[in-house]
N, C-alpha and C. Protein backbone atom coordinates (compact mmCIF):
# COMPACT_ATOMS: atom_id res chain seq x y z
N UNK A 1 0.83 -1.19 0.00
CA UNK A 1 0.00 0.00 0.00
C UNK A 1 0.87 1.26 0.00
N UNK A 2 1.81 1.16 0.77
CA UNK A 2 2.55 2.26 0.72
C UNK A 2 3.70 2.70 -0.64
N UNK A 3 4.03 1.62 -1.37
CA UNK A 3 4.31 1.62 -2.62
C UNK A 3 3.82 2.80 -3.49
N UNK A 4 2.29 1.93 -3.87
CA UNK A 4 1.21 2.15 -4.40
C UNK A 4 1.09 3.94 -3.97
N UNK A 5 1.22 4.67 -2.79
CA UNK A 5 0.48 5.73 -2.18
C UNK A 5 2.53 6.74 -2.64
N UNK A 6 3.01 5.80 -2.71
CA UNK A 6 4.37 6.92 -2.85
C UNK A 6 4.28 6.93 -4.28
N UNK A 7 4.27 6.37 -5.32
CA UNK A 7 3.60 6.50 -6.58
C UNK A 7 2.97 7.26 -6.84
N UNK A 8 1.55 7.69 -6.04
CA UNK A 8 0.33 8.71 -6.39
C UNK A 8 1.06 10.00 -5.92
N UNK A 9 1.92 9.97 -4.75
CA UNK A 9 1.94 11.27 -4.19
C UNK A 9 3.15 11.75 -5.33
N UNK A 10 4.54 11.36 -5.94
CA UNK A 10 5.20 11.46 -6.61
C UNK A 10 4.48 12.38 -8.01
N UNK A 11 3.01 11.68 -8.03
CA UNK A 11 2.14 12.47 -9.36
C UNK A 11 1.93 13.64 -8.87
N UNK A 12 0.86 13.47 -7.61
CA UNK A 12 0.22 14.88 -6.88
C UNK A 12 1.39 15.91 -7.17
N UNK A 13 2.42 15.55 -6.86
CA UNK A 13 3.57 16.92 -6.41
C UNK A 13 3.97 17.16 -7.87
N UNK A 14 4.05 17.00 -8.94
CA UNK A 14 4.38 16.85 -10.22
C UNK A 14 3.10 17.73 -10.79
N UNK A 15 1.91 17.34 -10.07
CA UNK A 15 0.34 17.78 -10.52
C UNK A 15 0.44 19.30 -9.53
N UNK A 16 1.30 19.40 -8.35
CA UNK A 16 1.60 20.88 -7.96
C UNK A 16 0.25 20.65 -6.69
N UNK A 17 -0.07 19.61 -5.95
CA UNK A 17 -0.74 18.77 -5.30
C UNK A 17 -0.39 18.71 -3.74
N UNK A 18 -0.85 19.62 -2.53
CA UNK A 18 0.28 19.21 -1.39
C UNK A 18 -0.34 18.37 -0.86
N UNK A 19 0.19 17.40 -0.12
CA UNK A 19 -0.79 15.94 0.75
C UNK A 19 0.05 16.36 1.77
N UNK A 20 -0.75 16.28 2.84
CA UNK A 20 0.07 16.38 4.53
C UNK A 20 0.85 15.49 4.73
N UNK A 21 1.37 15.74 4.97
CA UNK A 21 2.56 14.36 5.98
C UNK A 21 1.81 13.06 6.60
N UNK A 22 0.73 13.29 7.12
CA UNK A 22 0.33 12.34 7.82
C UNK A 22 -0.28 11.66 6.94
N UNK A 23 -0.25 11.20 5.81
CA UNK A 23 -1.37 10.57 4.83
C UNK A 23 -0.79 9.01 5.27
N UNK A 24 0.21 9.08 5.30
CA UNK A 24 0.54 7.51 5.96
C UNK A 24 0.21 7.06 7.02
N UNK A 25 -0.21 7.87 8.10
CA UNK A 25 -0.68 7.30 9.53
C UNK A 25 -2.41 7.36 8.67
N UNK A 26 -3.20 8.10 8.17
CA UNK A 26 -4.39 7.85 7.53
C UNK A 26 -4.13 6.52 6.66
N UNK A 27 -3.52 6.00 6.09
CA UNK A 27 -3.44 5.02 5.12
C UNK A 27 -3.05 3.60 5.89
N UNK A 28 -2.75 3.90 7.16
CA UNK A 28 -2.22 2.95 8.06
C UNK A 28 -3.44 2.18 8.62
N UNK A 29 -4.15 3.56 9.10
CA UNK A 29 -5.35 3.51 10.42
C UNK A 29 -6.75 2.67 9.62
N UNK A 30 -6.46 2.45 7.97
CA UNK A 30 -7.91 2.16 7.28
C UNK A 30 -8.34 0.57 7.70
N UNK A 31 -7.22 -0.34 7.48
CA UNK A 31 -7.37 -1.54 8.09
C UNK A 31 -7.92 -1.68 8.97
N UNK A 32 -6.77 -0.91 10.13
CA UNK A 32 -7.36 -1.03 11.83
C UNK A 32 -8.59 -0.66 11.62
N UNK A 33 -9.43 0.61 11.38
CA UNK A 33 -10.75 1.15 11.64
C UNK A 33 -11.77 0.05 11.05
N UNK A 34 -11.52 -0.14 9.47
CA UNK A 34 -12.79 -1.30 9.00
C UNK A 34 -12.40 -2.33 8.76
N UNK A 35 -11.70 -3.67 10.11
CA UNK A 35 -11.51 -4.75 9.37
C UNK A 35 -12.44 -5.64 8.53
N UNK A 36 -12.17 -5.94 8.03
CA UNK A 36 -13.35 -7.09 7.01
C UNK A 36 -14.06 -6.64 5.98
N UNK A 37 -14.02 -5.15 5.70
CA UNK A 37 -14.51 -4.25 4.90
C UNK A 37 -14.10 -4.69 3.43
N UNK A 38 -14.64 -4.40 2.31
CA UNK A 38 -14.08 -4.79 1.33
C UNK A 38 -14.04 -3.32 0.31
N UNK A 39 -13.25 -2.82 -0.49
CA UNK A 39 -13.22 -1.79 -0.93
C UNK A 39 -14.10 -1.85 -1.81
N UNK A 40 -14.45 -0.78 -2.84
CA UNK A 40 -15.92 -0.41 -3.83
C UNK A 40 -15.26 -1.37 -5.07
N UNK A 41 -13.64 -1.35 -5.12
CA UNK A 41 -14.06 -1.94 -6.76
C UNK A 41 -13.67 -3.59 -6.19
N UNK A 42 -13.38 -4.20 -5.30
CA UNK A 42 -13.44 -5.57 -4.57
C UNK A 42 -14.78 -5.83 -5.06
N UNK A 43 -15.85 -4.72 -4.06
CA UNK A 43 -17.09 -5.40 -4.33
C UNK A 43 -17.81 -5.44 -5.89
N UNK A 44 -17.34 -4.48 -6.48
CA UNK A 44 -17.50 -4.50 -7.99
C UNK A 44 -17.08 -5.66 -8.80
N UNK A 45 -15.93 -6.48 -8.28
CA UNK A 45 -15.67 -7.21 -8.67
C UNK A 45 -15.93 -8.74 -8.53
N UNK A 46 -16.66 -8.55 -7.12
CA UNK A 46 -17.16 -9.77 -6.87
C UNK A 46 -18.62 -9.83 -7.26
N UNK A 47 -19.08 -8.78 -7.89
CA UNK A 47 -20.58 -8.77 -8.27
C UNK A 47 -20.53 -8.97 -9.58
N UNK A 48 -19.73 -8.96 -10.38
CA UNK A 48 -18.94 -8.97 -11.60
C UNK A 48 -19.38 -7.67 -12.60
N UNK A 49 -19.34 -6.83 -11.84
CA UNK A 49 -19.51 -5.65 -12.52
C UNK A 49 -18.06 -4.11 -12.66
N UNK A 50 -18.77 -3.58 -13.64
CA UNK A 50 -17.24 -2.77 -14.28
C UNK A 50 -16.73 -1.93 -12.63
N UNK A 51 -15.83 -1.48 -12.57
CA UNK A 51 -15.49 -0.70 -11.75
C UNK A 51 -14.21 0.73 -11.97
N UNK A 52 -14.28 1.04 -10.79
CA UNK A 52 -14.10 2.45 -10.79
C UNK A 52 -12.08 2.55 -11.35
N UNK A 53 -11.70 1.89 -11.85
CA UNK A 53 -10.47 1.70 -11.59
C UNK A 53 -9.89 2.92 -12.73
N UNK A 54 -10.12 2.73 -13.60
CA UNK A 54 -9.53 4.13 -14.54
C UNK A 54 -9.57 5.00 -14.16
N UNK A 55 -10.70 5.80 -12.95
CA UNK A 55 -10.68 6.64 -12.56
C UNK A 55 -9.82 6.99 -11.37
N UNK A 56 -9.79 5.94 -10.92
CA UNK A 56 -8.90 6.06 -9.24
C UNK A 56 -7.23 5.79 -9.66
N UNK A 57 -6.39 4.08 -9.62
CA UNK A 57 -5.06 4.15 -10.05
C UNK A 57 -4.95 3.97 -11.37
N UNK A 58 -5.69 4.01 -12.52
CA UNK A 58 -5.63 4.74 -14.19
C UNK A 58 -5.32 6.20 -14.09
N UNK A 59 -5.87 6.85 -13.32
CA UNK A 59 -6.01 8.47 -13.29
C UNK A 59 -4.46 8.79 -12.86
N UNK A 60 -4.10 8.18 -11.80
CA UNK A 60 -2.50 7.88 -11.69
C UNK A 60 -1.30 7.94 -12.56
N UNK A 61 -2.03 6.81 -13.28
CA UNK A 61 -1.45 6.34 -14.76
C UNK A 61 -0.88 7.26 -15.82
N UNK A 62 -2.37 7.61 -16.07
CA UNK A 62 -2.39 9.04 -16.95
C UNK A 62 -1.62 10.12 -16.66
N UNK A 63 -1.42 10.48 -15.41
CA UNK A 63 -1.21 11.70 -14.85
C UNK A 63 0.22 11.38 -14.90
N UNK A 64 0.95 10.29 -14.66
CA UNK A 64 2.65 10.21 -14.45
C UNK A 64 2.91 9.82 -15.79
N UNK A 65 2.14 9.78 -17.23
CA UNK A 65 2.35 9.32 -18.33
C UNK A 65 2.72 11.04 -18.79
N UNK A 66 2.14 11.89 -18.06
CA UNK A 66 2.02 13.62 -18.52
C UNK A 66 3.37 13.92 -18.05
N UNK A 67 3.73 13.69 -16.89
CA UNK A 67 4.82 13.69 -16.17
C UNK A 67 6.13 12.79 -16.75
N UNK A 68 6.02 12.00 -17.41
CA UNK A 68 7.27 11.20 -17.66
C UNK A 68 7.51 10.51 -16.52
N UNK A 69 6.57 10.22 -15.48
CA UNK A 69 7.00 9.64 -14.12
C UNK A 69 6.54 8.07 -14.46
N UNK A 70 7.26 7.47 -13.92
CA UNK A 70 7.01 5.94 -13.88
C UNK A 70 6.52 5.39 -12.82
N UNK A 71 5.28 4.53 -12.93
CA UNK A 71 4.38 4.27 -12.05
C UNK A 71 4.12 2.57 -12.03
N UNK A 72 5.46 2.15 -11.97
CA UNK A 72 4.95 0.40 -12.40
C UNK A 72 3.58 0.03 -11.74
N UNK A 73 3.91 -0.16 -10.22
CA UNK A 73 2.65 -0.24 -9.22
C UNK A 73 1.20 -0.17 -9.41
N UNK A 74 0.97 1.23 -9.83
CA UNK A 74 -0.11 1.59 -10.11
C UNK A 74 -0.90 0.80 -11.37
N UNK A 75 0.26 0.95 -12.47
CA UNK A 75 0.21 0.19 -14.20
C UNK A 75 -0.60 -0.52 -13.52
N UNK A 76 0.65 -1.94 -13.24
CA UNK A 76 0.42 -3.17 -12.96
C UNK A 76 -1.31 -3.17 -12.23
N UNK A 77 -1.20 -2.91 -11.36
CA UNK A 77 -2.55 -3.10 -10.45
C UNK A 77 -4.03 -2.26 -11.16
N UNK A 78 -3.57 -1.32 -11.79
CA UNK A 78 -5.16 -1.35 -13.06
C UNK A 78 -5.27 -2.31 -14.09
N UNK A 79 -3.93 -2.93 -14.80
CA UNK A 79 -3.47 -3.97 -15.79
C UNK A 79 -4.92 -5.44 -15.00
N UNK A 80 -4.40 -5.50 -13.90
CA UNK A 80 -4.91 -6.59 -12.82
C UNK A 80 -6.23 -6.22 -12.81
N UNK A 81 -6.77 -5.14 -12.19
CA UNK A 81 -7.94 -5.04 -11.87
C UNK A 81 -9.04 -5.43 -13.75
N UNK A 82 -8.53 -4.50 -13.86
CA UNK A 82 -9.24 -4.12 -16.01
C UNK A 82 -9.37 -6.00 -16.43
N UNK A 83 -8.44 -7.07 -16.23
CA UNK A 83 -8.56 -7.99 -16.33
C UNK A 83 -9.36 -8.87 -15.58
N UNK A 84 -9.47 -8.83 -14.20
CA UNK A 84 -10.36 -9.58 -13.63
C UNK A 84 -11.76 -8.92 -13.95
N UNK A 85 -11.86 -7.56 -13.82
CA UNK A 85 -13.65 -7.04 -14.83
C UNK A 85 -13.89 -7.85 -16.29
N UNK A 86 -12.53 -8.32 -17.07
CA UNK A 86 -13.04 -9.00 -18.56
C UNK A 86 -13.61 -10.28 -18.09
N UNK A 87 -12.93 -10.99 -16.96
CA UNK A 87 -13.09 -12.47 -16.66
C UNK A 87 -14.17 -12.73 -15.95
N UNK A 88 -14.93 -11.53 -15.47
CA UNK A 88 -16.43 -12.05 -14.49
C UNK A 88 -15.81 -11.53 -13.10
N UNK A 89 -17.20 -12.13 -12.64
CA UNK A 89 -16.75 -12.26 -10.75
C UNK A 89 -15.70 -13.17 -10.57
N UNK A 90 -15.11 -12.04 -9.21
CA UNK A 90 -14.14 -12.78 -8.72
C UNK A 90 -14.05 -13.29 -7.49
N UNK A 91 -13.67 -13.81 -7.03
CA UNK A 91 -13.83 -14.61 -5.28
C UNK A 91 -12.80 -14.10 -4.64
N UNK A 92 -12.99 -13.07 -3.89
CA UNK A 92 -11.94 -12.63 -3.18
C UNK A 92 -12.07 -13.53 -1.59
N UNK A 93 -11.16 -13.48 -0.75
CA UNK A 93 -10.90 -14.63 0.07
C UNK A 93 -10.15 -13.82 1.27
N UNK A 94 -11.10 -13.30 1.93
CA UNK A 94 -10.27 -12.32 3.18
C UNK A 94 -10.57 -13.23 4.91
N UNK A 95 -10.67 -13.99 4.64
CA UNK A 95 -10.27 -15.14 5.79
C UNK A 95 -8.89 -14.96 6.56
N UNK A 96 -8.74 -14.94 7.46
CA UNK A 96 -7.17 -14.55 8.37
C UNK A 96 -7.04 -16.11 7.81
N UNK A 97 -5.27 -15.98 7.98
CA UNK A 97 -4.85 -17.32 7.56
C UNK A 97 -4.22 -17.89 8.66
N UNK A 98 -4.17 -18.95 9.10
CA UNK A 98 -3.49 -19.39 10.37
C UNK A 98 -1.96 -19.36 10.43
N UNK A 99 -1.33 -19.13 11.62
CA UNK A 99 0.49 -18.79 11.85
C UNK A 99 0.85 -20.04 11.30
């Protein structure tokens, strides 16, 4: 996640974008606050319907493609998402796994 979030912010500041410092203790705290929660395009995807992804890490995409910034992370993980929307629902599997 934090990959993924140093990627976006690398755009923001390029996009002239300030994010507080603390976006990592916010990006930390989302787990802790909703465990078991599943995000909008998870559930999009398990309903097998299109989702929001071009707009959220595509928009990323786009934006470090303006920039000349390289965004494997982001690529990769709309590459992923855009593919499991061609293939149907997907079964996501958020079960704790045993030590």
């Amino acid at each position: 996640m934090e990959d993924i979030a140093r990627e976006a912010l690398s755009v923001a500041k390029a996009e002239g974008v300030s994010v507080p410092d603390s976006v990592f203790d916010t990006i930390h705290s989302i787990p802790k606050s909703m465990p078991g929660q599943y995000s909008s395009t998870a559930q999009d995807l398990m309903n097998g319907k299109r989702t929001e992804i071009d707009f959220l890490n595509g928009y990323i995409v786009t934006k470090a493609a303006d920039h000349g910034i390289d965004v494997p992370i982001n690529r990769t993980l709309t590459l992923l998402v855009k593919s499991a929307e061609q293939s149907g629902a997907v079964t996501i599997n958020m079960a704790p796994k045993n030590p």
